[in-house]
C-alpha atoms as a PDB file:
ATOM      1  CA  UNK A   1      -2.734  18.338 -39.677  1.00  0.00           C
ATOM      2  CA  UNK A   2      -6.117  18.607 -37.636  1.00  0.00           C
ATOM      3  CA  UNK A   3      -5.072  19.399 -33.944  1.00  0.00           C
ATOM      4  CA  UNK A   4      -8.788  20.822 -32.678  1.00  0.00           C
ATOM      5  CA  UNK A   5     -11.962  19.451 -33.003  1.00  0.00           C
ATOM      6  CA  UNK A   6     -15.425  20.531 -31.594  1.00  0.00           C
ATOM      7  CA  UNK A   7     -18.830  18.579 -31.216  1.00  0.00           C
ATOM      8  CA  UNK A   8     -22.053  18.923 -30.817  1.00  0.00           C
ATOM      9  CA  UNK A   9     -24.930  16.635 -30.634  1.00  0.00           C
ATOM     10  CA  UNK A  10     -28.846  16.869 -31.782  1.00  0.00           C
ATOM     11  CA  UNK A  11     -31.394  13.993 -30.636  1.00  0.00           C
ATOM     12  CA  UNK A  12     -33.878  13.270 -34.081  1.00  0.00           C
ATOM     13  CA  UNK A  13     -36.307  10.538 -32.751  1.00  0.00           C
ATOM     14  CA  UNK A  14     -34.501   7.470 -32.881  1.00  0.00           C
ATOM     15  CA  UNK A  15     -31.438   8.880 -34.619  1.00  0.00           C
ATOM     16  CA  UNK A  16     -28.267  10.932 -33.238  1.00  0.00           C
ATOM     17  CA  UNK A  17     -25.769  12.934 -35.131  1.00  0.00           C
ATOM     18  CA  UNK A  18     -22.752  14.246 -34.090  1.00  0.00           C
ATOM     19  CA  UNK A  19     -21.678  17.528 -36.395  1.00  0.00           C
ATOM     20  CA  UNK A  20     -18.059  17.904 -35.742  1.00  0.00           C
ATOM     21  CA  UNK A  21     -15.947  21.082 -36.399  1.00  0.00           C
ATOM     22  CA  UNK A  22     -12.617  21.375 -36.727  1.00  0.00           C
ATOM     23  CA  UNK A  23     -10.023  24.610 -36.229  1.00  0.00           C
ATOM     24  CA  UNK A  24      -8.253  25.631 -39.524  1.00  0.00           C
ATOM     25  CA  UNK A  25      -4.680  24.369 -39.237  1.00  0.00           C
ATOM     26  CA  UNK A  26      -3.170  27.780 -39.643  1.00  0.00           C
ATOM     27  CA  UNK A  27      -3.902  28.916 -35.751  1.00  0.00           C
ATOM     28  CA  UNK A  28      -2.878  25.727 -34.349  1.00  0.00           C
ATOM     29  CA  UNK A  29       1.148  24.898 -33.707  1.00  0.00           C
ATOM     30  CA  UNK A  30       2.887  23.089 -31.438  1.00  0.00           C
ATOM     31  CA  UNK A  31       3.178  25.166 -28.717  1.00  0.00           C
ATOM     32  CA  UNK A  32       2.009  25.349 -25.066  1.00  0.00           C
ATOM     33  CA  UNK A  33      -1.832  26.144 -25.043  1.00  0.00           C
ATOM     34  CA  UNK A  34      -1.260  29.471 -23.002  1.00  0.00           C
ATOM     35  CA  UNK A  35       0.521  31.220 -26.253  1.00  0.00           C
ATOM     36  CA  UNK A  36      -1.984  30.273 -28.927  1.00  0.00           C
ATOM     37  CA  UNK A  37      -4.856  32.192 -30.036  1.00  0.00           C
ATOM     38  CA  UNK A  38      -8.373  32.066 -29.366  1.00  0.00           C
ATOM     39  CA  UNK A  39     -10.223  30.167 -32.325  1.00  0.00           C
ATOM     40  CA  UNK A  40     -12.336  32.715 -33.996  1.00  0.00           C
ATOM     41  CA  UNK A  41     -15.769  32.109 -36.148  1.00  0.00           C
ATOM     42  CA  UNK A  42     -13.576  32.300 -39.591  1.00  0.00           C
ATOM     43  CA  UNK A  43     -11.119  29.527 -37.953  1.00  0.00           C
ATOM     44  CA  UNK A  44     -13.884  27.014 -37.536  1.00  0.00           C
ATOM     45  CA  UNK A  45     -15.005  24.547 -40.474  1.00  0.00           C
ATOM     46  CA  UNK A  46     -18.061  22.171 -40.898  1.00  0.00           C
ATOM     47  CA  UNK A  47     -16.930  19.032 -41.678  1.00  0.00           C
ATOM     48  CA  UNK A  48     -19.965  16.475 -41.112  1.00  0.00           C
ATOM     49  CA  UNK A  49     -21.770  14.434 -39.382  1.00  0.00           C
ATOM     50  CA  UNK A  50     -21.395  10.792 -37.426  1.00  0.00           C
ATOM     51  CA  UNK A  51     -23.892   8.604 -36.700  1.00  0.00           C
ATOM     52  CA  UNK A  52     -24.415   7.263 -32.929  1.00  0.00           C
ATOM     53  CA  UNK A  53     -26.151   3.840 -33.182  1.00  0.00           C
ATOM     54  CA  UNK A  54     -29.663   3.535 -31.966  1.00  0.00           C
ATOM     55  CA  UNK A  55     -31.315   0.557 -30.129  1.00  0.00           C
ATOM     56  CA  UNK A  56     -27.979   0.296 -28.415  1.00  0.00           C
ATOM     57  CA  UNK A  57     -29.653   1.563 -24.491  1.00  0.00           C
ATOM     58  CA  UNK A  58     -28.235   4.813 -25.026  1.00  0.00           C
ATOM     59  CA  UNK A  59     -31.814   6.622 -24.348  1.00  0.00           C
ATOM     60  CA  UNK A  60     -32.599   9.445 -26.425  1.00  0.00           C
ATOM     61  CA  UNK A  61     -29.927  11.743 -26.782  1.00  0.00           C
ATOM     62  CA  UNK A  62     -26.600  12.896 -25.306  1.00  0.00           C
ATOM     63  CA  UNK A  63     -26.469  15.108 -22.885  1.00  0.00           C
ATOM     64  CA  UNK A  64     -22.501  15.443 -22.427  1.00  0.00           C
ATOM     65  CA  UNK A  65     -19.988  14.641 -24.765  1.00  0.00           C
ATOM     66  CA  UNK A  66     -16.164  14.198 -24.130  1.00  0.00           C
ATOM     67  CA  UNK A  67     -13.472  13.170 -26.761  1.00  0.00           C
ATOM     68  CA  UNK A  68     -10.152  11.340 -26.308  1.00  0.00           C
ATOM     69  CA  UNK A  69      -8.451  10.268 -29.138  1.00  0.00           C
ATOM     70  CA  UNK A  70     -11.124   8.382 -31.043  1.00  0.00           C
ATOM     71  CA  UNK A  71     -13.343   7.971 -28.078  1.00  0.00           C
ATOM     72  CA  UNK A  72     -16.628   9.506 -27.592  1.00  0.00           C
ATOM     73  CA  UNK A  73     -17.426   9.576 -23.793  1.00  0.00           C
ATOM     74  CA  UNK A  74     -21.697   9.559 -24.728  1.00  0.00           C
ATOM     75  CA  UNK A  75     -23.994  10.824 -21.610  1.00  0.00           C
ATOM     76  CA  UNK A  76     -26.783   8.811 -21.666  1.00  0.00           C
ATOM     77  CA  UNK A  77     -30.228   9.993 -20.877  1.00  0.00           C
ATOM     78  CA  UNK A  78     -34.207   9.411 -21.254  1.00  0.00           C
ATOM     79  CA  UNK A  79     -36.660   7.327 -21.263  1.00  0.00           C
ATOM     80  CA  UNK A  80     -36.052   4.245 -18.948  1.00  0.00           C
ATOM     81  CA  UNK A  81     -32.627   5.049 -19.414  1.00  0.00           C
ATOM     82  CA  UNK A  82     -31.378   6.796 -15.814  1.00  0.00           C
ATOM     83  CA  UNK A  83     -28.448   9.118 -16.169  1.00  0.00           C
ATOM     84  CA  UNK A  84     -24.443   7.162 -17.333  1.00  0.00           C
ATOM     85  CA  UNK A  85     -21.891   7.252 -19.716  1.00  0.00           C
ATOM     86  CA  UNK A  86     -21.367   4.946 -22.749  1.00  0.00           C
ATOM     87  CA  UNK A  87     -17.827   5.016 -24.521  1.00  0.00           C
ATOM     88  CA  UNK A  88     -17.814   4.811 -28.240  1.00  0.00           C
ATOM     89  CA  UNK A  89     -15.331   4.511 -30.750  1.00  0.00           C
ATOM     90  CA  UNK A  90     -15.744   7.494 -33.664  1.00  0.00           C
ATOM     91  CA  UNK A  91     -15.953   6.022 -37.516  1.00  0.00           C
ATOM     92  CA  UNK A  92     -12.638   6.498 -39.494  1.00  0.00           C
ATOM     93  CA  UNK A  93     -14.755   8.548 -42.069  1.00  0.00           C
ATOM     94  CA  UNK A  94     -16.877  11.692 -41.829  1.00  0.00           C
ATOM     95  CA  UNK A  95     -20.546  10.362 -42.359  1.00  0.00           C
ATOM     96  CA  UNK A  96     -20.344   7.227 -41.012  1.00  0.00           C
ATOM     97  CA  UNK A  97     -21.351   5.476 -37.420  1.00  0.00           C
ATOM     98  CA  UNK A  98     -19.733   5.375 -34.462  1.00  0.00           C
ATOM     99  CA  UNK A  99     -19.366   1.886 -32.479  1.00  0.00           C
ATOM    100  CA  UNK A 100     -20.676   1.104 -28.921  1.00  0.00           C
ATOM    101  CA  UNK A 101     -17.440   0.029 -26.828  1.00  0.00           C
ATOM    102  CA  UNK A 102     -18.898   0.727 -23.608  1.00  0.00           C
ATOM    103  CA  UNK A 103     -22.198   0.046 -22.761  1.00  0.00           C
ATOM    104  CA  UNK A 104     -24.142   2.697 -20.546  1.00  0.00           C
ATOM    105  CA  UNK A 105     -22.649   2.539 -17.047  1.00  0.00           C
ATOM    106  CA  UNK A 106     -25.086   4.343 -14.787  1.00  0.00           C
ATOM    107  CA  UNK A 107     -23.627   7.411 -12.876  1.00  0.00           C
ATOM    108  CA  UNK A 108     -24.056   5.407  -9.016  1.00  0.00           C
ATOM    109  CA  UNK A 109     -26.356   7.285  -6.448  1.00  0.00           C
ATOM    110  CA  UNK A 110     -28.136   9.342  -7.931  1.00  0.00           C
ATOM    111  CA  UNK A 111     -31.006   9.830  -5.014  1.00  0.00           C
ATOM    112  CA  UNK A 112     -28.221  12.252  -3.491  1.00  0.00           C
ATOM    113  CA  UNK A 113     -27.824  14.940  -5.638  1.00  0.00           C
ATOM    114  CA  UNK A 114     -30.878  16.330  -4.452  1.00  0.00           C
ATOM    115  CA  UNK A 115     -32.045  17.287  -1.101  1.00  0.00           C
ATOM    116  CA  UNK A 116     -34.261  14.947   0.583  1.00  0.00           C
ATOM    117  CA  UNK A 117     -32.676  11.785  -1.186  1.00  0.00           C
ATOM    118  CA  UNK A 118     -35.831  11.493  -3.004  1.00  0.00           C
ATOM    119  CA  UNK A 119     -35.184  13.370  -6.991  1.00  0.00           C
ATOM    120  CA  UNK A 120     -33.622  11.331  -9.389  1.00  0.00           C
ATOM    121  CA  UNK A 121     -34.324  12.689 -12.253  1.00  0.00           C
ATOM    122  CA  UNK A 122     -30.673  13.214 -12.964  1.00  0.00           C
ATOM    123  CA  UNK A 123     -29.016  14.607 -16.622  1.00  0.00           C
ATOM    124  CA  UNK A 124     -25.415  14.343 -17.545  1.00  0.00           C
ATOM    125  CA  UNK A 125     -23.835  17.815 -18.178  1.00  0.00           C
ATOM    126  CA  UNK A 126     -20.231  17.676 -18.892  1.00  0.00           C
ATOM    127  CA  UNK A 127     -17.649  14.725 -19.481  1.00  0.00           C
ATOM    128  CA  UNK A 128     -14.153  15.272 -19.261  1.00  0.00           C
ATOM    129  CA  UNK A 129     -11.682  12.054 -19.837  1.00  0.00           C
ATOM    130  CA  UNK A 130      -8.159  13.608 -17.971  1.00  0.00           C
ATOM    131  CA  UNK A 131      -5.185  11.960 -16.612  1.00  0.00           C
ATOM    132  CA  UNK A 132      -6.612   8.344 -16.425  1.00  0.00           C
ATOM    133  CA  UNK A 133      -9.720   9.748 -14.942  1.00  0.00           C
ATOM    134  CA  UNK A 134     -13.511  10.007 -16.030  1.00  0.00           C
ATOM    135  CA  UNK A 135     -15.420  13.135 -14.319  1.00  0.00           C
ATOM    136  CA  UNK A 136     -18.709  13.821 -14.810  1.00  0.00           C
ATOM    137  CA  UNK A 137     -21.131  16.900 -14.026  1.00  0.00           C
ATOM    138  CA  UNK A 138     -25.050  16.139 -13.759  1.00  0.00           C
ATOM    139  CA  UNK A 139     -27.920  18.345 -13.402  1.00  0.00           C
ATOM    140  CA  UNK A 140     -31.222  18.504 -11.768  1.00  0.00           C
ATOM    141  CA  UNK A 141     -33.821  18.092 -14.103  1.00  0.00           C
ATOM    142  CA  UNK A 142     -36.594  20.676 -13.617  1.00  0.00           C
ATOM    143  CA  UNK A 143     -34.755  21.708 -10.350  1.00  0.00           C
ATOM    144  CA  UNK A 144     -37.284  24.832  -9.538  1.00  0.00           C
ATOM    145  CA  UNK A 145     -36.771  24.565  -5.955  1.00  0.00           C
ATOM    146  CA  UNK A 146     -33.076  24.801  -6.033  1.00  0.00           C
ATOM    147  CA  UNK A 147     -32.732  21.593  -4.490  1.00  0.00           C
ATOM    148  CA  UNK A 148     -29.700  20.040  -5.592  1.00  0.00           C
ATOM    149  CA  UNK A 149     -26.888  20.033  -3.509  1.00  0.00           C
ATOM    150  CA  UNK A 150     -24.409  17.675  -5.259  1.00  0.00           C
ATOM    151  CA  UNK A 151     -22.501  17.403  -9.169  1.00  0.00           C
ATOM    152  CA  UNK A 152     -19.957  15.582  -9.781  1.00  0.00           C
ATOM    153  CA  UNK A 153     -18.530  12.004 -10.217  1.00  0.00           C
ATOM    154  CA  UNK A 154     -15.087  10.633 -11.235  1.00  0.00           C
ATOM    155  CA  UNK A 155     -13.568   7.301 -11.525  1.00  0.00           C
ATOM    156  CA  UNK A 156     -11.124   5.531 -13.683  1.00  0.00           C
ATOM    157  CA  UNK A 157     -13.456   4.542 -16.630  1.00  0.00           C
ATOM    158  CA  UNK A 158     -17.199   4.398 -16.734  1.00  0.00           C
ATOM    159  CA  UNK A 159     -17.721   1.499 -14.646  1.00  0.00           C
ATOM    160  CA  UNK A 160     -15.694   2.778 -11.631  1.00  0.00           C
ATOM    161  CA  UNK A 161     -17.884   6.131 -11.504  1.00  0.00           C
ATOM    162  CA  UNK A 162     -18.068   7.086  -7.578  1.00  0.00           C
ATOM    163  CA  UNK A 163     -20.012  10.188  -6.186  1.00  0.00           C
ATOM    164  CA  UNK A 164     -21.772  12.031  -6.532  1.00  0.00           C
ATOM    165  CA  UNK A 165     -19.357  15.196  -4.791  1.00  0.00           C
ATOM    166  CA  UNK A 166     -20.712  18.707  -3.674  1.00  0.00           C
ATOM    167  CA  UNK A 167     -17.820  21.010  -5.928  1.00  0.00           C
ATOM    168  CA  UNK A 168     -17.203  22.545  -2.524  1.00  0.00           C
ATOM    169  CA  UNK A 169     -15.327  19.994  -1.214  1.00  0.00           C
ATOM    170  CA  UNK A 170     -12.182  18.493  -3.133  1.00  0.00           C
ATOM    171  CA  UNK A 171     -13.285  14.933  -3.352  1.00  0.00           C
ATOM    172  CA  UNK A 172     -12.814  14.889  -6.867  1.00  0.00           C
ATOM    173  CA  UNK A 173      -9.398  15.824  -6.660  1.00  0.00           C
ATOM    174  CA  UNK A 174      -9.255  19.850  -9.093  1.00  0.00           C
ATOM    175  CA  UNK A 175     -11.777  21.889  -6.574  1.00  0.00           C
ATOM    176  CA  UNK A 176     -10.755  23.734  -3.543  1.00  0.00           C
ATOM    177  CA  UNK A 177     -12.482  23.791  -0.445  1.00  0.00           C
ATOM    178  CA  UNK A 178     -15.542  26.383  -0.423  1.00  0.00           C
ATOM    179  CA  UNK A 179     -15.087  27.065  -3.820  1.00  0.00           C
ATOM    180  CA  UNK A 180     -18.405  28.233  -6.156  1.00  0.00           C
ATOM    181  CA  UNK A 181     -20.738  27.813  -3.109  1.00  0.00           C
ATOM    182  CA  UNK A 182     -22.503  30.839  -3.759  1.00  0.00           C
ATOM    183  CA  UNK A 183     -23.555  28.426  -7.123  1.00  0.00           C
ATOM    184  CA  UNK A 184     -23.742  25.289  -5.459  1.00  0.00           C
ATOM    185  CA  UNK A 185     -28.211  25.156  -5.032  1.00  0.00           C
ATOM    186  CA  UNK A 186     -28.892  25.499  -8.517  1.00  0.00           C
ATOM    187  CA  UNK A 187     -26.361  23.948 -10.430  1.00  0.00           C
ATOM    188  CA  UNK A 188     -26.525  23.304 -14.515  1.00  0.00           C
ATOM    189  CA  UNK A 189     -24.055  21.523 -15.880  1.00  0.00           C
ATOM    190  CA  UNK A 190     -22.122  21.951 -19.226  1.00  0.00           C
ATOM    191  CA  UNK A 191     -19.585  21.190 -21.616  1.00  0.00           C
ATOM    192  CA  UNK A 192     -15.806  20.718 -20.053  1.00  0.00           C
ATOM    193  CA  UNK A 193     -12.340  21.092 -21.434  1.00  0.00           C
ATOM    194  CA  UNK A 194      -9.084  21.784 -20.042  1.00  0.00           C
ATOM    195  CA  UNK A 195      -8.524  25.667 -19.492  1.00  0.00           C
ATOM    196  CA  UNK A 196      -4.847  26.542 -20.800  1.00  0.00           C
END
């Protein structure tokens, strides 16, 4: 039984695919997530590709992906398209396309992630669905000045986003106060996933 899978997206003009990966049964058991082994290159397979459906406001590419269940938490991006996150629900079969559940719900505020109130030229990063809870990491695009001063939203699904937080103060509930401010100015974003 599949346990662990892995995506990754790449933006082809008007068309998306979604190559997923899966870890080779043999590493995974059910046991707690501190005790199993790290997945290694030979534990990884190719499996395929999904298609994202086009024409559907979800700009030109993701640019953070999350996966619960058969969900596909989509960052939306480019064009007239300002920085959200769409909710899709992944095709039964390898090779197939994904349907839009969700519409693009645009991340709220995004004129303060910057200093000055003024940049919103804002990209989705990471997007982790946990405990009932949507959280979000977004990045300054073409941030040389080192402007941006806040990261992160959460909410309960994608059209209850709040934020944007600075990660130095525990608004979104998992970060400590003062933590990764020597990081805070000139933040990218990335993938998330829990950390066993």
């Amino acid at each position: 039984m599949i346990k662990r899978a892995g995506i990754f997206s790449s933006a082809v003009f008007a068309l998306t695919l979604v190559f997923i990966f899966f870890a080779k049964d043999n590493i995974v058991a059910q046991v707690p997530p501190t005790s199993q082994p790290l997945v290694q290159a030979n534990d990884v397979v190719y499996l395929g590709i999904i298609k994202i459906p086009s024409g559907q406001g979800l700009g030109i590419g993701p640019n953070g992906l999350g996966v619960e269940g058969n969900k596909l938490y989509y960052g939306c991006y480019g064009g007239s398209q300002p920085a959200g996150v769409a909710v899709l629900t992944l095709p039964a079969n390898i090779g197939g396309t994904a349907t839009l559940d969700t519409p693009c719900a645009n991340l709220p505020n995004l004129n303060q992630v910057h200093k000055g109130g003024t940049y919103t030229d804002i990209v989705p990063g990471g997007i982790l669905p946990y405990g009932g809870r949507v959280i979000v990491t977004g990045w300054t695009y073409y941030d040389g000045s080192g402007g941006q001063v806040k990261s992160h939203w959460v909410g309960n699904n994608t059209t209850s986003i709040n934020g944007p937080y600075t990660m130095e103060v525990s608004d979104v509930g998992m970060f400590s106060e003062g933590a990764l401010t020597w990081y805070r100015e000139t933040m990218v974003a990335g993938y998330m996933g829990l950390i066993p």
